[in-house]
Protein backbone atom coordinates (compact mmCIF):
# COMPACT_ATOMS: atom_id res chain seq x y z
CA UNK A 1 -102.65 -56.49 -126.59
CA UNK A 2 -105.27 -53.71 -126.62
CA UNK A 3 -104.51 -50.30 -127.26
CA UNK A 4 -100.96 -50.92 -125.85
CA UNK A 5 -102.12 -53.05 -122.57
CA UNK A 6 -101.61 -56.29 -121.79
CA UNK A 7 -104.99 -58.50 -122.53
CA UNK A 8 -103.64 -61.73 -122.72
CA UNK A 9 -103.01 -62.74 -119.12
CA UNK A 10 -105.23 -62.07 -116.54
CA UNK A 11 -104.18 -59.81 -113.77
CA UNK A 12 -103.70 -61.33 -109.99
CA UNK A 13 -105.99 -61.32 -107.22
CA UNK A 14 -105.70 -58.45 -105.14
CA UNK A 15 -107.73 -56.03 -102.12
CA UNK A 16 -106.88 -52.11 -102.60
CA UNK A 17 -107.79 -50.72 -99.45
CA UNK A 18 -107.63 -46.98 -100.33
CA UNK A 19 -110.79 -47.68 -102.63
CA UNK A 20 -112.61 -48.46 -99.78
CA UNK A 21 -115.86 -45.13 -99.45
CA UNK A 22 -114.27 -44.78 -95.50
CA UNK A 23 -110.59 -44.24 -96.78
CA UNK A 24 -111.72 -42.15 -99.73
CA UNK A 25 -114.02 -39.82 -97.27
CA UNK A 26 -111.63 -39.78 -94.50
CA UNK A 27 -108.61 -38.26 -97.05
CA UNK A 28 -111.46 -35.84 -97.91
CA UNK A 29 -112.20 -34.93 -94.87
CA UNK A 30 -108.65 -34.57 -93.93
CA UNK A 31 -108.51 -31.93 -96.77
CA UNK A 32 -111.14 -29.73 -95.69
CA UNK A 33 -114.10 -31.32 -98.21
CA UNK A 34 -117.40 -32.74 -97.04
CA UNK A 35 -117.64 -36.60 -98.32
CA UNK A 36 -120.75 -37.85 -100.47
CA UNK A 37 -123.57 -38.37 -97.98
CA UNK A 38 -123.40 -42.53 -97.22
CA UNK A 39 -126.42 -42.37 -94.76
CA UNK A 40 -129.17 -43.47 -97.08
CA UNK A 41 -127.59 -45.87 -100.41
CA UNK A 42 -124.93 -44.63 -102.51
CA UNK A 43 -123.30 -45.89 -105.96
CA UNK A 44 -119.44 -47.18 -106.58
CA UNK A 45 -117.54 -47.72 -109.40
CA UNK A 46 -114.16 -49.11 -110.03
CA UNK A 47 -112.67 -48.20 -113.59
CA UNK A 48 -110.65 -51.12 -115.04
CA UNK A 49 -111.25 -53.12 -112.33
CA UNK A 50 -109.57 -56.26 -112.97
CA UNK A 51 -110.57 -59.46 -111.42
CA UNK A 52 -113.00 -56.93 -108.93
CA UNK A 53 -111.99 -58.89 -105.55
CA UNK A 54 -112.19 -54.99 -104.01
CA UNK A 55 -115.86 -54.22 -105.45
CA UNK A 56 -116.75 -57.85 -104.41
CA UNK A 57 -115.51 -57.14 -101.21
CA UNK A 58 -116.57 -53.72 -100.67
CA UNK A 59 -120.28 -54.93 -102.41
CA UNK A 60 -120.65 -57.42 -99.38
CA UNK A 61 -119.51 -55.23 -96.26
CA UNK A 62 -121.47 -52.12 -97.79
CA UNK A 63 -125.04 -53.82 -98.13
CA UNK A 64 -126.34 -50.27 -98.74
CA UNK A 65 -124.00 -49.32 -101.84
CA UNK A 66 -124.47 -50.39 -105.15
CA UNK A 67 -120.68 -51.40 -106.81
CA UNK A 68 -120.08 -51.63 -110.21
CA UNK A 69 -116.74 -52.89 -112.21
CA UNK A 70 -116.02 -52.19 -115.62
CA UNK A 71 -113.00 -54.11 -117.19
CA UNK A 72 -111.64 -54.98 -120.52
CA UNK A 73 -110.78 -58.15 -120.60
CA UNK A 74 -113.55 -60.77 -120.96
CA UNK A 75 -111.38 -63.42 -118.07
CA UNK A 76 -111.37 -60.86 -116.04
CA UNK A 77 -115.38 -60.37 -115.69
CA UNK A 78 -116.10 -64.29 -115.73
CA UNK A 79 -113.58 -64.65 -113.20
CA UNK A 80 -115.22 -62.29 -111.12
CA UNK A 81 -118.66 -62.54 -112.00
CA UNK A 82 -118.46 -66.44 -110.74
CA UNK A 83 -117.02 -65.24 -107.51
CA UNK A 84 -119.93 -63.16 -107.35
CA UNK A 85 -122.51 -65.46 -107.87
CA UNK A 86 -120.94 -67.56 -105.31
CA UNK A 87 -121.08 -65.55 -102.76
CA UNK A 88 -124.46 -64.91 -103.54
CA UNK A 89 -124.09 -60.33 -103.76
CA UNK A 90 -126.86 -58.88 -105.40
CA UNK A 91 -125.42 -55.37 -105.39
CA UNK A 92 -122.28 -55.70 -107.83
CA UNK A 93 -122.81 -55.46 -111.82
CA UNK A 94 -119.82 -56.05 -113.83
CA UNK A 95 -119.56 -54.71 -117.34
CA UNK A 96 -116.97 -56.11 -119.93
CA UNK A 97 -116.09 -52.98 -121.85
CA UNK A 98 -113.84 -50.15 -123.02
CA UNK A 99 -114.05 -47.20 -121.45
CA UNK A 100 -115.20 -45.53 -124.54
CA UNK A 101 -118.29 -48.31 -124.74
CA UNK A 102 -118.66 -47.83 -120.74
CA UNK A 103 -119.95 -44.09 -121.52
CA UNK A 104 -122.85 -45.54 -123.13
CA UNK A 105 -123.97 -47.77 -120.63
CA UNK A 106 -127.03 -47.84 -119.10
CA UNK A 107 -125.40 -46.42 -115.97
CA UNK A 108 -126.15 -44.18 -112.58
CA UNK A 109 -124.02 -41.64 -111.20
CA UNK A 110 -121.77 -42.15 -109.09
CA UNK A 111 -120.76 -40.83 -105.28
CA UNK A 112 -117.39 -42.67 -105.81
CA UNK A 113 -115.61 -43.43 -109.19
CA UNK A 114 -111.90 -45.13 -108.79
CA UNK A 115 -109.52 -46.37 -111.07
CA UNK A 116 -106.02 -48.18 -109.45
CA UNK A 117 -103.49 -48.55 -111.48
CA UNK A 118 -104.79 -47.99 -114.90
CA UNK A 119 -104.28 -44.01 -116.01
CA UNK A 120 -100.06 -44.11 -116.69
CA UNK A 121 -100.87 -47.68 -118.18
CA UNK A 122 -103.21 -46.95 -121.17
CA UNK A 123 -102.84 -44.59 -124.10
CA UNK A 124 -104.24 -41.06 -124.54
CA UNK A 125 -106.99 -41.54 -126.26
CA UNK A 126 -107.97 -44.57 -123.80
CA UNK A 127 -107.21 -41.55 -120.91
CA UNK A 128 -109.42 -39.10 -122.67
CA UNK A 129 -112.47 -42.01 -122.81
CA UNK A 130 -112.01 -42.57 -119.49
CA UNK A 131 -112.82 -39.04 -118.43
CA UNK A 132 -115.38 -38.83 -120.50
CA UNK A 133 -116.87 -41.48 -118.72
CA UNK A 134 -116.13 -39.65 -115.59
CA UNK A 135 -116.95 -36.24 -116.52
CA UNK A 136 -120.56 -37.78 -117.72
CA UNK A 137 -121.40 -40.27 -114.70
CA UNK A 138 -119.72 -38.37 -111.45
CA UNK A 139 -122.12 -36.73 -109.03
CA UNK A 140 -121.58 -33.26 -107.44
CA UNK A 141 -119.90 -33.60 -104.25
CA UNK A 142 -118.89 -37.12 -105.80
CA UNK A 143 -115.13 -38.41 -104.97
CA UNK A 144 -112.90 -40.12 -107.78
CA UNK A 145 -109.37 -41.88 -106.68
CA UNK A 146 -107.18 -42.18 -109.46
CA UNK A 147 -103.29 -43.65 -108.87
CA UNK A 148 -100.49 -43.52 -111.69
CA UNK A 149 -96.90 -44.06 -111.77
CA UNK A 150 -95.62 -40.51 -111.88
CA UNK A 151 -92.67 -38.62 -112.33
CA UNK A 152 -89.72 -38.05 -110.98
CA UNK A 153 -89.50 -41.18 -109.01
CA UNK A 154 -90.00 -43.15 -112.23
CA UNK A 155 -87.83 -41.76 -114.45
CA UNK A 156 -84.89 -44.03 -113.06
CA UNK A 157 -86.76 -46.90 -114.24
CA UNK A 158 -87.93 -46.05 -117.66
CA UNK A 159 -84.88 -47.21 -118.75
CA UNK A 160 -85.98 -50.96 -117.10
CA UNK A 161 -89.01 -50.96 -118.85
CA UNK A 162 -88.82 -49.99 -122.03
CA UNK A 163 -85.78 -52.62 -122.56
CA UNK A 164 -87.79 -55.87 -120.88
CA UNK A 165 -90.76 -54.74 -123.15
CA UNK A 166 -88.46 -54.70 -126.25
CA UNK A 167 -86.21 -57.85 -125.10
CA UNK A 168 -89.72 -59.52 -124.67
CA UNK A 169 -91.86 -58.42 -127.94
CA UNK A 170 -89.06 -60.20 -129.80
CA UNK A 171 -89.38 -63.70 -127.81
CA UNK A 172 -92.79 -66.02 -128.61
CA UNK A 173 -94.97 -66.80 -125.86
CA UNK A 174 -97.56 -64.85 -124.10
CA UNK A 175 -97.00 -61.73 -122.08
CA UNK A 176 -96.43 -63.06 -119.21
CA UNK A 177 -93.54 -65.65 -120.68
CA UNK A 178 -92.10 -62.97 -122.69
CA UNK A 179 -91.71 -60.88 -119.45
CA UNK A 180 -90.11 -63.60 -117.81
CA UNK A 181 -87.59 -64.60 -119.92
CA UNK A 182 -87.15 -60.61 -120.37
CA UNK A 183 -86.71 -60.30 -116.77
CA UNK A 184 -83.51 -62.83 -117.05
CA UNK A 185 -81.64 -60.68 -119.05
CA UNK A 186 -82.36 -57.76 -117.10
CA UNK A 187 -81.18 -58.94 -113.86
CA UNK A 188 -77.93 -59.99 -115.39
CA UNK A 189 -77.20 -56.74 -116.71
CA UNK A 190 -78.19 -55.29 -113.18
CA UNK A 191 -75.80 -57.82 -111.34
CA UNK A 192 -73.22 -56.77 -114.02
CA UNK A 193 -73.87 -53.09 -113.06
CA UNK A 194 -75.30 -52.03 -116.10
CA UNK A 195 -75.57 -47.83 -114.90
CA UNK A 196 -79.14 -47.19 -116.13
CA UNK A 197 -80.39 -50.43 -114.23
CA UNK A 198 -78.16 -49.56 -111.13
CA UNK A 199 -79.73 -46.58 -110.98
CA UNK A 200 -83.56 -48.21 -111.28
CA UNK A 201 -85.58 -48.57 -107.67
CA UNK A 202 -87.80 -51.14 -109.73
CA UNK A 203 -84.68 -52.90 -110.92
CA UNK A 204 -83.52 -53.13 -107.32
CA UNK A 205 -86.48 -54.17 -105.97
CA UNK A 206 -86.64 -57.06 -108.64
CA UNK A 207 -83.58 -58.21 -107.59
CA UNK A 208 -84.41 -58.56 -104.02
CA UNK A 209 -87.88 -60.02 -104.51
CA UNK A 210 -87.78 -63.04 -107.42
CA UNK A 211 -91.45 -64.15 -105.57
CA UNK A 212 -93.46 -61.41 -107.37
CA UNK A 213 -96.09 -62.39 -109.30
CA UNK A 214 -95.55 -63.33 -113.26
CA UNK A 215 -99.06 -61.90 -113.82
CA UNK A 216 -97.70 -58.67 -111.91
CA UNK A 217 -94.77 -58.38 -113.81
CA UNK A 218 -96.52 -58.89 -117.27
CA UNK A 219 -98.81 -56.11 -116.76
CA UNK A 220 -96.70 -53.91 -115.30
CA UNK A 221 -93.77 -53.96 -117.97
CA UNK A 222 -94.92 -55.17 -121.48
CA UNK A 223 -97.53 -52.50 -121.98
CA UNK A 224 -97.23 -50.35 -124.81
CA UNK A 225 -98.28 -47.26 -122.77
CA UNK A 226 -96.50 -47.83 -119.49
CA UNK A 227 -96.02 -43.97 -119.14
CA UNK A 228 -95.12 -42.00 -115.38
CA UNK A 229 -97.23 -39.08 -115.27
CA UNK A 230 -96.57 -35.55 -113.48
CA UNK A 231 -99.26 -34.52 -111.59
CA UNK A 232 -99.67 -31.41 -112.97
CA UNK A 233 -100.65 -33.25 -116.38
CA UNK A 234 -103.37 -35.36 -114.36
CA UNK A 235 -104.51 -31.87 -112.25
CA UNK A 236 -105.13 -30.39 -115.97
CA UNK A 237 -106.72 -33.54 -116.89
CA UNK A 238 -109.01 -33.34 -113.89
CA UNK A 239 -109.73 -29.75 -114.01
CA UNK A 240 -110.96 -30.32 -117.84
CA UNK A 241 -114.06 -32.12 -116.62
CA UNK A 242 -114.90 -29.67 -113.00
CA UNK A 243 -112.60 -31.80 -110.59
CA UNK A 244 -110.21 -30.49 -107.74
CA UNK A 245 -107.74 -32.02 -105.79
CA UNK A 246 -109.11 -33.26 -102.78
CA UNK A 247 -105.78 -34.68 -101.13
CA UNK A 248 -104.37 -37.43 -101.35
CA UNK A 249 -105.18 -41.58 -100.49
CA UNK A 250 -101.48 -41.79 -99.39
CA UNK A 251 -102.34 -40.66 -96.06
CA UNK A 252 -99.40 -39.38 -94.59
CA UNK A 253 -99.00 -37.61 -97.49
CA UNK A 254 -101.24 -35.25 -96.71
CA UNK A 255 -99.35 -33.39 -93.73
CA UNK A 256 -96.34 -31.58 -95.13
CA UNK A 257 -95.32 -31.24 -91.66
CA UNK A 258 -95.04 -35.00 -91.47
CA UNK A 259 -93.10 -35.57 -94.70
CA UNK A 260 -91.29 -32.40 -95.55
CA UNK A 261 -87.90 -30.84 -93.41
CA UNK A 262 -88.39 -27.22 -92.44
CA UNK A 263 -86.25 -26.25 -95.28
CA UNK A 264 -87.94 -28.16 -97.90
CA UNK A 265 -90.84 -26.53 -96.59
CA UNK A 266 -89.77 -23.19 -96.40
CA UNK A 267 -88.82 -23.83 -100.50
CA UNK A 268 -91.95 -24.64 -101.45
CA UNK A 269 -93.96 -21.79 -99.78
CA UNK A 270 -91.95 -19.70 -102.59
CA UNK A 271 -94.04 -21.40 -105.06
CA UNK A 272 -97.34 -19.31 -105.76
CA UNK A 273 -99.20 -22.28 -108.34
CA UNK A 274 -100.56 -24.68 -106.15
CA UNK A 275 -99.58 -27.36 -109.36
CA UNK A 276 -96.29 -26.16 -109.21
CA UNK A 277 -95.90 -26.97 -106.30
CA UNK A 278 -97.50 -30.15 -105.57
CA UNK A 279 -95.28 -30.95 -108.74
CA UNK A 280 -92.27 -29.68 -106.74
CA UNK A 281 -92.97 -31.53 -103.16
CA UNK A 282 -93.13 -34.78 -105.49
CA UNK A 283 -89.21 -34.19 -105.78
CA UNK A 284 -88.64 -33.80 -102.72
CA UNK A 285 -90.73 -37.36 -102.14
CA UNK A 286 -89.02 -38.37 -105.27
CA UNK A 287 -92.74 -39.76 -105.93
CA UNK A 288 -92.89 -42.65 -107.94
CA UNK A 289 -96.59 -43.68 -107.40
CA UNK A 290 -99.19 -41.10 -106.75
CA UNK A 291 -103.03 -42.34 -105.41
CA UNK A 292 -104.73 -38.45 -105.96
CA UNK A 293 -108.37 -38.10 -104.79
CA UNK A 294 -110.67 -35.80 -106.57
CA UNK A 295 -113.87 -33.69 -106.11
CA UNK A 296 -116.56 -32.27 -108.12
CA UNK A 297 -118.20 -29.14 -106.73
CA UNK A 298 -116.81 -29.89 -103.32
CA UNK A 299 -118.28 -28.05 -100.07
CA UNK A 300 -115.97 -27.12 -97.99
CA UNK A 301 -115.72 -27.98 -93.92
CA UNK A 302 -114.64 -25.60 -91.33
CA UNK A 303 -112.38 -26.94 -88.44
CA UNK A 304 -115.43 -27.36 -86.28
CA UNK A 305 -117.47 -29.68 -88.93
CA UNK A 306 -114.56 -31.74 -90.38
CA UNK A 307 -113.61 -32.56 -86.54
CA UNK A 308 -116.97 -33.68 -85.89
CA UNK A 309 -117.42 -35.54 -88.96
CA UNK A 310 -114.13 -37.32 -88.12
CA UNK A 311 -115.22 -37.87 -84.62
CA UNK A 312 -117.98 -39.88 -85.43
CA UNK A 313 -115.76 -42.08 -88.10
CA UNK A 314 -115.43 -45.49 -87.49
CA UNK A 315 -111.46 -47.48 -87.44
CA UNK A 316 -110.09 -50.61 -87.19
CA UNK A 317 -106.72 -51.71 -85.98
CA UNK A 318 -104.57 -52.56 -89.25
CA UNK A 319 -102.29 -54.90 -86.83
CA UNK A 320 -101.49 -56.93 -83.42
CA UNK A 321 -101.53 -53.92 -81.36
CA UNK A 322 -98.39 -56.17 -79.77
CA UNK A 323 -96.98 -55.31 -83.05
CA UNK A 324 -97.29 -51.44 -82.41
CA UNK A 325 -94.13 -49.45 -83.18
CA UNK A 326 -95.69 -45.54 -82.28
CA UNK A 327 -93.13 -43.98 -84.35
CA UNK A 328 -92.45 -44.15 -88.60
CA UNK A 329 -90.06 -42.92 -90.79
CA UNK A 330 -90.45 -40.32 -92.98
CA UNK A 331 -88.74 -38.71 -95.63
CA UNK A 332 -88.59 -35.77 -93.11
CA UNK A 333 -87.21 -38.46 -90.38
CA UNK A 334 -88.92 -39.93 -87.67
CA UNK A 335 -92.36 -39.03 -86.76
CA UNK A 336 -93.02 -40.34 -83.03
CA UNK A 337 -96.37 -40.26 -81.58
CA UNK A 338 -95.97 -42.69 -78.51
CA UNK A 339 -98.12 -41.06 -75.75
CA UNK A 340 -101.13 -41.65 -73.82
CA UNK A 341 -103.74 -41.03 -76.12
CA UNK A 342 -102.28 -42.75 -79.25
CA UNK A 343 -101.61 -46.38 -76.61
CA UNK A 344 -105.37 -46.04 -75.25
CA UNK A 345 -106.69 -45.60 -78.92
CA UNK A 346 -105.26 -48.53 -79.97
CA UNK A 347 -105.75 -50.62 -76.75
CA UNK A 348 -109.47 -49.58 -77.33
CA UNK A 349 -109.66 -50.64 -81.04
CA UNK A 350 -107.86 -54.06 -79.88
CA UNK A 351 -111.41 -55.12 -79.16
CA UNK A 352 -112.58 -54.80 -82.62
CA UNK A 353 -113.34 -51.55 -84.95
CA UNK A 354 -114.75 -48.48 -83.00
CA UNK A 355 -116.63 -44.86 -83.54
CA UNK A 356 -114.06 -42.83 -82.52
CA UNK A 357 -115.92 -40.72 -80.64
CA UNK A 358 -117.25 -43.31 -78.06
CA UNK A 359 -113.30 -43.25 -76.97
CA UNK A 360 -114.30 -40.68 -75.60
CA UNK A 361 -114.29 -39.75 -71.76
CA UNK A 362 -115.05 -36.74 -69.21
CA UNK A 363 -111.20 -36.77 -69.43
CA UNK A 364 -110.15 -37.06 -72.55
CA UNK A 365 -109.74 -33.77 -75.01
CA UNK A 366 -111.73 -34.47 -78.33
CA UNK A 367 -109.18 -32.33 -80.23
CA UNK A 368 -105.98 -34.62 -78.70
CA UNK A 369 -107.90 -37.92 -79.71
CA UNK A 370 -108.50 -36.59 -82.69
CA UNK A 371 -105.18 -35.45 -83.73
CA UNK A 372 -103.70 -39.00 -82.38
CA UNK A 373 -106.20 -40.73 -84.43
CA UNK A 374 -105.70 -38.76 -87.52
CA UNK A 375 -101.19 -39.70 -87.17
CA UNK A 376 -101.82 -43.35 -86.54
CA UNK A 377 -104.10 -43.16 -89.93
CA UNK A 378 -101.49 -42.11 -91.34
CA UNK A 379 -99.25 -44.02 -90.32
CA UNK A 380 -101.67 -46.89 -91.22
CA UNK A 381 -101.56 -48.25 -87.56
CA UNK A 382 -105.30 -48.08 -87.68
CA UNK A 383 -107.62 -47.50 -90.89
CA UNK A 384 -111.02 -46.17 -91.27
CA UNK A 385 -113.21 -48.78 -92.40
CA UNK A 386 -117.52 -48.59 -92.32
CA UNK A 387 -119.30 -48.98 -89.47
CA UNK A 388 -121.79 -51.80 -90.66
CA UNK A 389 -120.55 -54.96 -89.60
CA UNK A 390 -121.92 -57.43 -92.42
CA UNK A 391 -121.74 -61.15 -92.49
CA UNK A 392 -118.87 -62.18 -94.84
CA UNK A 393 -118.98 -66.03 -94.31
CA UNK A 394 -120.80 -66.49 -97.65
CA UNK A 395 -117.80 -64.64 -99.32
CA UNK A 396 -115.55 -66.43 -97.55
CA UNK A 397 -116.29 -69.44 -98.15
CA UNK A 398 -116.45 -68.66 -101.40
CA UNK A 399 -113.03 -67.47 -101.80
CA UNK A 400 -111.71 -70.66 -100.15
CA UNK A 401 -113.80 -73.05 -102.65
CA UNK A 402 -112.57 -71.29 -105.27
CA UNK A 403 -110.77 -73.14 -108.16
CA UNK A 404 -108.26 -70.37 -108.39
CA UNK A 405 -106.00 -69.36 -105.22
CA UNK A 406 -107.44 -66.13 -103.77
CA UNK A 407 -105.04 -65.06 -100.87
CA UNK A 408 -107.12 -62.81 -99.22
CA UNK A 409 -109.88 -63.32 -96.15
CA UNK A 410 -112.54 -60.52 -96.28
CA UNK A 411 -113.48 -58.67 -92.97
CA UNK A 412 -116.90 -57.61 -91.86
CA UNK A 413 -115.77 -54.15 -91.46
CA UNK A 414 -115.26 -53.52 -95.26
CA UNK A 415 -111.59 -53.85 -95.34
CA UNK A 416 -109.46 -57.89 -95.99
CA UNK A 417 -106.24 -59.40 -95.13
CA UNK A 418 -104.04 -61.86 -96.39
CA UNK A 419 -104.92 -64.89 -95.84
């Protein structure tokens, strides 16, 4: 353990495509802020970034960028580092430290800082370091995605987690053993009805899904500092160092109109404090896992500019468009969008990943492509990925050599799937 977090198992392999600079400047965009200027180069960095399969992919679809990971635990940065080498990137360096050592690194700043899954995991003084380090490398105009586990959605399974992590500190073993054998005695006292498990989303959903990783579940609920966060405690965090909410990586989060009834609406427009209120909608959401995107000295768009700037965007179909359902459910109910536009968007992108713009015809209405564009974003029918298509075969290859099992298959377009 270190500091409270789990440092003796490594973490699993995974691709986080909200991390991604086209996802991060499309949800800023979306919320009215001008992204950091990608045209030229431009510098990444991924705080606590575990085994670094999204810098290493994002480092070989964005030749231009330069990525950087920073990670505490030592297995982590071999791990990664050899996949690295293998593929052959020159433009990823990975730095085995605290965040309190990262500060004084010999560092640039950054356009894009991110950190997934780390801030509700790690103690105070660990969160203080790590905006320090962000406060000291961001870039004006720079964009920083930070998720958490947050409050209220979590507080049904505090309960879950605080009794696997004391069932398993009192078992030998590593983490991840401890967490397992934990785990057993959990789901017995869910399948005996215990009321605070019954009443746990993450008990339920660890009832219904025994594959999950043991790596997963060690991290997640034998930390010391496991801690759901309200978002107005983050917002105050953030405003500390000069950021401002910039929306929201959770796309369809960021249309009340798409999430929220009338009435819930109508409730929240009571609500002068803009914290307050966020903090409010999040009950309504009952939000359990929050992926916030922040700005420093953000310039704002007009209507005319953001359109434009998310005309000339580039997106990728996210699945078989025979596997196209043009309607989601919401916590406000069902959002349909199954019309002309949103069927010849997605026939178009069936082809491979487009500029949205050159969908369009002498016909077509910029603004009604648009706004079907922008609701099968967020409704993650199609994604916005870069518009460089790079040769991942190296990667690839690499990934499918590898000694450990990597289950994902990179994509040219700076986005992977499952392989």
């Amino acid at each position: 353990m270190t500091d409270g977090y789990v440092s003796d198992v490594p973490y699993v392999w995974s691709y986080i495509a909200e991390l991604a600079p086209a996802w991060l400047d499309h949800a800023a965009l979306v919320s009215g802020f001008v992204p950091p200027d990608r045209s030229d180069t431009f510098n990444w960095c991924d705080l606590g970034c575990g085994l670094a399969l999204t810098p290493i992919a994002l480092a070989a679809t964005h030749p231009r960028g330069k990525f950087y990971g920073i990670d505490i635990l030592p297995a982590h940065i071999a791990a990664a580092g050899r996949l690295r080498d293998d593929a052959g990137l020159q433009n990823l360096t990975l730095h085995c430290a605290d965040f309190d050592s990262a500060c004084n690194l010999n560092l640039p700043s950054f356009d894009y800082i991110v950190s997934h899954g780390v801030y509700s995991w790690v103690s105070p003084p660990v969160r203080q370091s790590w905006l320090r380090f962000v406060n000291r490398h961001l870039k004006p105009g720079g964009l920083v995605f930070v998720s958490y586990n947050a409050m209220p959605g979590r507080a049904a399974d505090l309960p879950l987690q605080r009794l696997v992590r004391a069932i398993g500190n009192s078992l030998p073993g590593d983490s991840q053993t401890r967490a397992l054998a934990a785990l057993r005695v959990a789901r017995a006292m869910t399948e005996l009805k215990a009321p605070a498990l019954t009443a746990s989303p993450m008990a339920a959903a660890l009832m219904s899904r025994p594959e999950l990783p043991p790596a997963y579940l060690a991290h997640e609920l034998m930390g010391g500092s496991w801690d759901p966060l309200c978002v107005t405690e983050v917002r105050a965090d953030m405003r500390s160092i000069g950021l401002a909410s910039a929306g929201t990586a959770n796309l369809l989060q960021n249309y009340d109109s798409f999430v929220l009834r009338k009435a819930a609406r109508d409730v929240l427009a009571g609500i002068e404090d803009q914290d307050a209120r966020e903090f409010a909608r999040d009950f309504f959401l009952d939000q359990f896992f929050r992926q916030d995107v922040y700005i420093r000295d953000g310039q704002t768009a007009d209507s005319d500019r953001r359109r434009e700037a998310l005309l000339s965007r580039c997106y990728a179909l996210a699945k078989d468009s025979r596997n196209v359902e043009y309607v989601v459910q919401t916590p406000a109910g069902k959002l349909r969008f199954d019309n002309p536009s949103a069927r010849s968007i997605v026939a178009a992108l069936d082809g491979g990943p487009r500029i949205l713009s050159h969908l369009l015809t002498p016909e077509t209405d910029p603004r009604d492509l648009l706004a079907n564009a922008l609701v099968l974003a967020a409704a993650r029918i199609i994604l916005p990925v870069g518009d460089e298509f790079a040769d991942v075969g190296p990667l690839n290859s690499a990934i499918e050599n590898s000694a450990q099992a990597i289950p994902w298959r990179v994509l040219p377009w700076g986005s992977a799937v499952r392989r």
